[in-house]
Protein backbone atom coordinates (compact mmCIF):
# COMPACT_ATOMS: atom_id res chain seq x y z
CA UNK A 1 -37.94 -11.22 60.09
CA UNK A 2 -35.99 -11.82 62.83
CA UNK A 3 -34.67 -15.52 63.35
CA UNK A 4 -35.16 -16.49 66.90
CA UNK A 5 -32.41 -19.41 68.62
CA UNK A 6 -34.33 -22.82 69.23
CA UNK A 7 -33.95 -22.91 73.04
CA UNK A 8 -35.12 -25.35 75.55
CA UNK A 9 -37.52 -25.32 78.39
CA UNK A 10 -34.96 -24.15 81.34
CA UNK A 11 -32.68 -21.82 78.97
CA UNK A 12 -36.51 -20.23 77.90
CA UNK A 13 -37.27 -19.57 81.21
CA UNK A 14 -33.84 -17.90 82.41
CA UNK A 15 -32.77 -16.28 79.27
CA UNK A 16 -36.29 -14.62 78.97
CA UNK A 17 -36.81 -13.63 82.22
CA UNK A 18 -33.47 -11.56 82.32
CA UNK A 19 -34.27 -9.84 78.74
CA UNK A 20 -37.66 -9.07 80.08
CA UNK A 21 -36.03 -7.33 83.24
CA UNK A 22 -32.86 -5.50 81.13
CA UNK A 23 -36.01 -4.15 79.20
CA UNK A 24 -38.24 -3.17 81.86
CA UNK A 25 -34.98 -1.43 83.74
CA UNK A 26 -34.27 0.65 80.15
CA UNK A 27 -37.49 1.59 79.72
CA UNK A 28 -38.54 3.03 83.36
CA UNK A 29 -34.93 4.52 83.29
CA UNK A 30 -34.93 6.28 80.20
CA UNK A 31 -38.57 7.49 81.15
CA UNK A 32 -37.72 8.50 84.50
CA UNK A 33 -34.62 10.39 83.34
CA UNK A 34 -36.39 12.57 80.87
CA UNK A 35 -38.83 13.34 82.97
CA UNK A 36 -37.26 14.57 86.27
CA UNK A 37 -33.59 14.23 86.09
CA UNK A 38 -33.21 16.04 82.67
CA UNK A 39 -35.78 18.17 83.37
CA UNK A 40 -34.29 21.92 82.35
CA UNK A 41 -34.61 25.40 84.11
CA UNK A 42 -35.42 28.43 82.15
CA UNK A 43 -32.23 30.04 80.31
CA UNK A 44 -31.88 33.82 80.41
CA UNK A 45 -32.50 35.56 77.53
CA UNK A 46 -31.12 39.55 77.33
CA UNK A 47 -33.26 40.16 74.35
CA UNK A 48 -36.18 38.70 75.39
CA UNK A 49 -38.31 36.85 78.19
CA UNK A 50 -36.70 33.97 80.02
CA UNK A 51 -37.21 30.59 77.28
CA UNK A 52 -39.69 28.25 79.01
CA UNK A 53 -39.08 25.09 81.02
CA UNK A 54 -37.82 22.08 78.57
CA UNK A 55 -36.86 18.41 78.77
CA UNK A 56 -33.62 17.76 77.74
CA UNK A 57 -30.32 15.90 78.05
CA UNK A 58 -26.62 16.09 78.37
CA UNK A 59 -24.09 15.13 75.05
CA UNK A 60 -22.89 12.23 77.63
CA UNK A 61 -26.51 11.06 78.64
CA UNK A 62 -27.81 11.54 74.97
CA UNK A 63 -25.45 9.09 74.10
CA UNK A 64 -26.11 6.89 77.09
CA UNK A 65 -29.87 6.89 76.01
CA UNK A 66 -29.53 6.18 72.71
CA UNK A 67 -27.49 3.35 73.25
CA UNK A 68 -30.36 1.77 75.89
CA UNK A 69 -33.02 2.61 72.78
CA UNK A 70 -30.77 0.49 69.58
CA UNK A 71 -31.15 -2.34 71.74
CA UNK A 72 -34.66 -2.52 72.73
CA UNK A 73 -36.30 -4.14 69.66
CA UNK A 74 -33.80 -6.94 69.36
CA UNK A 75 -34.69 -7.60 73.15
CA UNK A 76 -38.14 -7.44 72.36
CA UNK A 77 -37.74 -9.43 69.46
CA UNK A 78 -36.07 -12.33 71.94
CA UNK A 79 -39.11 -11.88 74.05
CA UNK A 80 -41.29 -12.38 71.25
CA UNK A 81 -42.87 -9.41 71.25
CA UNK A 82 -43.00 -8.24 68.12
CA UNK A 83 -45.87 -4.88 68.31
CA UNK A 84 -43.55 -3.55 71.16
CA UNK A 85 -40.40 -4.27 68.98
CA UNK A 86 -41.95 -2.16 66.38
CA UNK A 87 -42.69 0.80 68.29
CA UNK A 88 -39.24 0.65 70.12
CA UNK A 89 -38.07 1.33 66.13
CA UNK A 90 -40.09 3.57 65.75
CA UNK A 91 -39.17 5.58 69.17
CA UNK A 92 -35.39 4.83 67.76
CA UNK A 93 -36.03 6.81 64.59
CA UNK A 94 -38.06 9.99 66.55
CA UNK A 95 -34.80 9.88 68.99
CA UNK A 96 -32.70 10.06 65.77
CA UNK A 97 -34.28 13.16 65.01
CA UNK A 98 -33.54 15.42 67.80
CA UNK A 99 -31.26 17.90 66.69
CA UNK A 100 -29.00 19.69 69.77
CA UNK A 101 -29.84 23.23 70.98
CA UNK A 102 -26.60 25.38 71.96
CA UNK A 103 -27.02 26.07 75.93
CA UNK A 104 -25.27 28.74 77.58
CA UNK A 105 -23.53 26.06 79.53
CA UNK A 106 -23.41 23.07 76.97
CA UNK A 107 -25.19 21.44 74.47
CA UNK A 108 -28.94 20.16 75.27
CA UNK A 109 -31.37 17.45 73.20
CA UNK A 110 -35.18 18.62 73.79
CA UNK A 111 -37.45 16.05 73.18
CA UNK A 112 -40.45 16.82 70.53
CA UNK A 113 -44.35 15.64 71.57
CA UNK A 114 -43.77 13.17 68.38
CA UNK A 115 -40.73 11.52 70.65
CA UNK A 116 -42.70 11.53 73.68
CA UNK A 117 -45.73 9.71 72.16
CA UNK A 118 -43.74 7.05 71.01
CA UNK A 119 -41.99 6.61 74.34
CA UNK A 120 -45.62 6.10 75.58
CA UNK A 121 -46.36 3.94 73.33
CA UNK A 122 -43.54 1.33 73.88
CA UNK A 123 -44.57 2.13 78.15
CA UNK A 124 -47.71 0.78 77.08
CA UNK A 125 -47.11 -1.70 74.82
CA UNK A 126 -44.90 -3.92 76.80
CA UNK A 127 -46.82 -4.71 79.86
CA UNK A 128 -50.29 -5.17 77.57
CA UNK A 129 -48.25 -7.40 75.17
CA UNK A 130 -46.50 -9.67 78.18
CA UNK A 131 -50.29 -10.36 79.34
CA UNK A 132 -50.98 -12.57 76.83
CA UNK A 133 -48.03 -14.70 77.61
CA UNK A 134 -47.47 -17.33 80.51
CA UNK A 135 -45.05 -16.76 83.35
CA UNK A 136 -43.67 -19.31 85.49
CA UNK A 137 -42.60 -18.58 88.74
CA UNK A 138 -39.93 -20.70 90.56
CA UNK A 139 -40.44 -20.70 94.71
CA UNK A 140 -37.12 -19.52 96.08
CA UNK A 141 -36.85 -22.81 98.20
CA UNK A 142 -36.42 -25.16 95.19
CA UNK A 143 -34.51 -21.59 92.79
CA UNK A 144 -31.28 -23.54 93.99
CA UNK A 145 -32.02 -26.95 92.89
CA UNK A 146 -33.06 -25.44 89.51
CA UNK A 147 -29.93 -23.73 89.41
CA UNK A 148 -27.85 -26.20 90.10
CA UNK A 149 -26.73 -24.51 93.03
CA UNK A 150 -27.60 -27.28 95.13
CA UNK A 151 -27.79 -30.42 93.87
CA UNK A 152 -29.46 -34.21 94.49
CA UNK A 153 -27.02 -36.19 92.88
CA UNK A 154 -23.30 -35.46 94.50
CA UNK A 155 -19.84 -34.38 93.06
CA UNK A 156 -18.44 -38.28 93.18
CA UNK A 157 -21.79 -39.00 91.32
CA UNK A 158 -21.52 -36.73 88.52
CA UNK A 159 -17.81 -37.05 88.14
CA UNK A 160 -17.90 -40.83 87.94
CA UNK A 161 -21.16 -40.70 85.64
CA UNK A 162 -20.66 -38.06 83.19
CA UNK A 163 -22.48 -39.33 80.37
CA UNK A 164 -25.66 -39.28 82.55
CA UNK A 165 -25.21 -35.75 83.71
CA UNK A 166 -27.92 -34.34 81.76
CA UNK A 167 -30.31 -36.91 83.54
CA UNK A 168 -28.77 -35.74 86.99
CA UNK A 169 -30.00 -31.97 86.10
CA UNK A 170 -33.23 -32.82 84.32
CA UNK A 171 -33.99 -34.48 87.22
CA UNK A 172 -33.54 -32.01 89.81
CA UNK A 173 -35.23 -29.13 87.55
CA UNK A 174 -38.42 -31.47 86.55
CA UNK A 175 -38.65 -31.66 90.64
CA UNK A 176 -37.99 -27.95 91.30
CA UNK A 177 -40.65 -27.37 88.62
CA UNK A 178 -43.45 -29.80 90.21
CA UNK A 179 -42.90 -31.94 87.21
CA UNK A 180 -42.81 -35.08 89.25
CA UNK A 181 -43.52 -37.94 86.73
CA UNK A 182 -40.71 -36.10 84.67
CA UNK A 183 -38.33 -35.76 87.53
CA UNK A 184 -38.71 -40.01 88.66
CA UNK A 185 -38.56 -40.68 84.73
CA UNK A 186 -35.10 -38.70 85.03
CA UNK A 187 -34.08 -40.11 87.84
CA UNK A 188 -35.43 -44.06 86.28
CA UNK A 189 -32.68 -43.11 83.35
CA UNK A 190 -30.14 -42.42 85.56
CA UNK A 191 -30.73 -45.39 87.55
CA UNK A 192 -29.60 -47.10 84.03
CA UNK A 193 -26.37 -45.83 84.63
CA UNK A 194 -25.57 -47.51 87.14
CA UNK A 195 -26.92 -50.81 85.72
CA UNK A 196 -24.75 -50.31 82.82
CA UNK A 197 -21.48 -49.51 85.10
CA UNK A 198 -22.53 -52.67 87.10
CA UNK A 199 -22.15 -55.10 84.09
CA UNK A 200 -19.49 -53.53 82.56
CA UNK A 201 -17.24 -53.49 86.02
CA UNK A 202 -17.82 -57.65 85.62
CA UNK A 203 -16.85 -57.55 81.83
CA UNK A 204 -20.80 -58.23 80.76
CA UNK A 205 -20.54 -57.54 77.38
CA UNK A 206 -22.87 -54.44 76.56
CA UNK A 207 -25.83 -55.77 74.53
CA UNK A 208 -25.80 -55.22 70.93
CA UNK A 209 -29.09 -57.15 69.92
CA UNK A 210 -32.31 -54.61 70.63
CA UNK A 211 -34.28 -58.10 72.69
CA UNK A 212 -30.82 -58.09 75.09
CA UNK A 213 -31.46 -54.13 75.87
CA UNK A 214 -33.76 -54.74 78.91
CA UNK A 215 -33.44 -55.14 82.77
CA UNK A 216 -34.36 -58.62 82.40
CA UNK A 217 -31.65 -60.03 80.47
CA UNK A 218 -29.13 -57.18 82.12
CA UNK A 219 -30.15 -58.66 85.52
CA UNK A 220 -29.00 -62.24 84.68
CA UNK A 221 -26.97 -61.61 83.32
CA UNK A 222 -25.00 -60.04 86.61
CA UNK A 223 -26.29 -62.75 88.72
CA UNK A 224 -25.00 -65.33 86.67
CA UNK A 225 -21.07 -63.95 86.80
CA UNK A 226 -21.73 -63.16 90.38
CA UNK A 227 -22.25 -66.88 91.10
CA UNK A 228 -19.46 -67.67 88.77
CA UNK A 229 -16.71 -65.54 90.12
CA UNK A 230 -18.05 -65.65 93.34
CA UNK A 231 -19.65 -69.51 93.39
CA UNK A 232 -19.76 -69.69 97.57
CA UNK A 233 -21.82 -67.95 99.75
CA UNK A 234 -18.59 -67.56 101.92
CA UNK A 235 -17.42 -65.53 99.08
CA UNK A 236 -20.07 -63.25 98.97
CA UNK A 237 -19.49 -62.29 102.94
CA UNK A 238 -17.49 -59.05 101.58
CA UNK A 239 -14.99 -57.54 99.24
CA UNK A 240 -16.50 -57.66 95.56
CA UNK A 241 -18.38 -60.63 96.54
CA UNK A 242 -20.62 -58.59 98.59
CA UNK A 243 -20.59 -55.17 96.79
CA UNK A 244 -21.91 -56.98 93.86
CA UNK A 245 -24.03 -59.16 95.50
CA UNK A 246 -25.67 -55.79 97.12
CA UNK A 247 -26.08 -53.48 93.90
CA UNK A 248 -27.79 -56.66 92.30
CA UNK A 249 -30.55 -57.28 95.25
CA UNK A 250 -30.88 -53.28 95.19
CA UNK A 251 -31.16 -53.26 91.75
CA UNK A 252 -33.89 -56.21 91.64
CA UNK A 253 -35.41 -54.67 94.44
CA UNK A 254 -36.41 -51.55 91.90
CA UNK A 255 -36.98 -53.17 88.72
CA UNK A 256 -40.64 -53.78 89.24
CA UNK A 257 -42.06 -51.15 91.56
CA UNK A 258 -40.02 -48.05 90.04
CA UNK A 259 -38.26 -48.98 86.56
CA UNK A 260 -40.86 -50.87 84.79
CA UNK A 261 -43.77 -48.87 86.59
CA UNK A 262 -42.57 -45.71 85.70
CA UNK A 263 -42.50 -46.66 81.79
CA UNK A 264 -46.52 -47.23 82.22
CA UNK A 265 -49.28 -44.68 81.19
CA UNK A 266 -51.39 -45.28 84.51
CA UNK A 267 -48.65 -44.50 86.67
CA UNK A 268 -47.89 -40.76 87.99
CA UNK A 269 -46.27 -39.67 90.78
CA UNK A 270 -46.70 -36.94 93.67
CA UNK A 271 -43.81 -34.48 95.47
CA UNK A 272 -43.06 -37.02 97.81
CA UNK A 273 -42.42 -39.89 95.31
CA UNK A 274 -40.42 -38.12 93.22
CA UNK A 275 -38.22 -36.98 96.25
CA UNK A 276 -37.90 -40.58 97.52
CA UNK A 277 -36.48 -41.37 94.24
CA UNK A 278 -34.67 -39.14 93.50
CA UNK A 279 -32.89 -39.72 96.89
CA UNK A 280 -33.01 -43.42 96.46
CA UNK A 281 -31.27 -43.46 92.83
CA UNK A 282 -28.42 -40.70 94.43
CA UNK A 283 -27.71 -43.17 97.15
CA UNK A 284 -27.30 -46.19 94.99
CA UNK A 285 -25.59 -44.26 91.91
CA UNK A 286 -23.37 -43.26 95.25
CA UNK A 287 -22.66 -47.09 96.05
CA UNK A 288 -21.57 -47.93 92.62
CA UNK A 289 -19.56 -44.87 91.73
CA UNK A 290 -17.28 -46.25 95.53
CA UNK A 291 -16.23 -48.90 93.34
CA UNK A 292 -16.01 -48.11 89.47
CA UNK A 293 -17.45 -45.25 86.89
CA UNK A 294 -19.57 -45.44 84.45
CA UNK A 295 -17.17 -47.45 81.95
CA UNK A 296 -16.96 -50.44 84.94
CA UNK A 297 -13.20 -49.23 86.03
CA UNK A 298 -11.26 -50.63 87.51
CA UNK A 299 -12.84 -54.28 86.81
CA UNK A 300 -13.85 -56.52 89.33
């Protein structure tokens, strides 16, 4: 039995559509090369009639071909395909039976009907085993964004944030997916990042009690050492006084419609939600990382 590598939803999709093109490319070109490139002529024969028209390959292409059929069933295997895996064995013990004929030129392989059956038989196998399996196909406009080609969140961002860089991708993939609810919960986390860099850039303590690990008490608790370091409104004009002041209101400004909505089973959200979000949390994650990372440095 072949043990199979726990994978997740994104390295699923990529790693198995590339082993189910590497196999579809071996198969058509080991099919297509024994059936017009390696197709013989008729050797002469001084004690007889010419020797009739035979498939066959080269020592160098033999080679070449055997080494595209050994690693068929473990692709197959990957793809979870296990009937096709089974004939590609199969077809890997008929090729290992070929014995070379001596040419007048060089050495041949002809292929017996037993070999060419079980060629057919993996050809036929694959396609009628991948129909009973879902593809997913990503539109080339959003390919980049799943790739991480081109991303949301920007370089300052995910420098200054690292520990939320897994949010940053899962983000952008959930969108470039359609997975919108997934993509603003994403983006909801990595709002929390900032929060976190917020209070710790004013030497909030983090919360170790679980009744102290909400927005509520997080949000107080930066008001309340904005006021005290910064008691006038005079203070507040600009410098820290005014960053901080800012990030709170924006951050008080979300709690309700975005963070505590999105954590409710009624709520789900459409393409152009999630994009607003997403866009929204970039820009403010943007504003904090100016001023500290995600460890609060250097402190107000």
């Amino acid at each position: 039995m072949v043990s199979l590598p726990l994978w997740d939803i994104w390295e699923m999709l990529e790693i198995r559509s590339k082993a189910l093109l590497k196999v579809m490319g071996s198969v058509s070109h080991l099919r297509g090369g024994l059936q017009v490139v390696t197709r013989m002529p008729p050797m002469e024969n001084a004690n007889g009639p010419p020797r009739p028209w035979r498939y066959g390959l080269s020592n160098l292409d033999f080679d070449l071909s055997r080494a595209e059929i050994a690693a068929l069933p473990d692709e197959l295997d990957r793809l979870e395909l296990p009937v096709s895996a089974q004939f590609a064995r199969d077809l890997l013990v008929e090729f290992d039976r070929v014995e070379p004929e001596p040419d007048h030129e060089s050495v041949t392989w002809p292929w017996s009907g037993s070999f060419m059956r079980a060629l057919d038989r993996v050809v036929d196998a694959i396609p009628a085993e991948i129909g009973t399996r879902t593809a997913l196909i990503i539109p080339t406009d959003r390919a980049k964004l799943y790739k991480g080609e081109r991303q949301v969140y920007s370089s300052l961002v995910r420098a200054r944030f690292p520990g939320a860089s897994k949010d940053f991708s899962e983000s952008e993939r959930c969108y470039a997916l359609s997975a919108y609810t997934a993509s603003v919960f994403h983006s909801i986390r990595c709002l929390e990042a900032g929060l976190r860099a917020v209070a710790r850039c004013l030497s909030i303590p983090d919360p170790t009690k679980g009744s102290q690990r909400n927005w509520h008490f997080a949000l107080d608790a930066i008001e309340k050492k904005i006021l005290t370091k910064w008691p006038d409104a005079s203070d507040r004009f600009d410098g820290d006084g005014s960053h901080f002041e800012l990030v709170h209101g924006a951050l008080k400004g979300m709690q309700n419609p975005y963070r505590n909505a999105t954590m409710h089973l009624d709520q789900f959200y459409d393409e152009e939600d999630a994009r607003h979000i997403m866009e929204m949390v970039a820009g403010f994650l943007r504003t904090v990382a100016q001023r500290c990372d995600e460890n609060g440095d250097p402190k107000a």
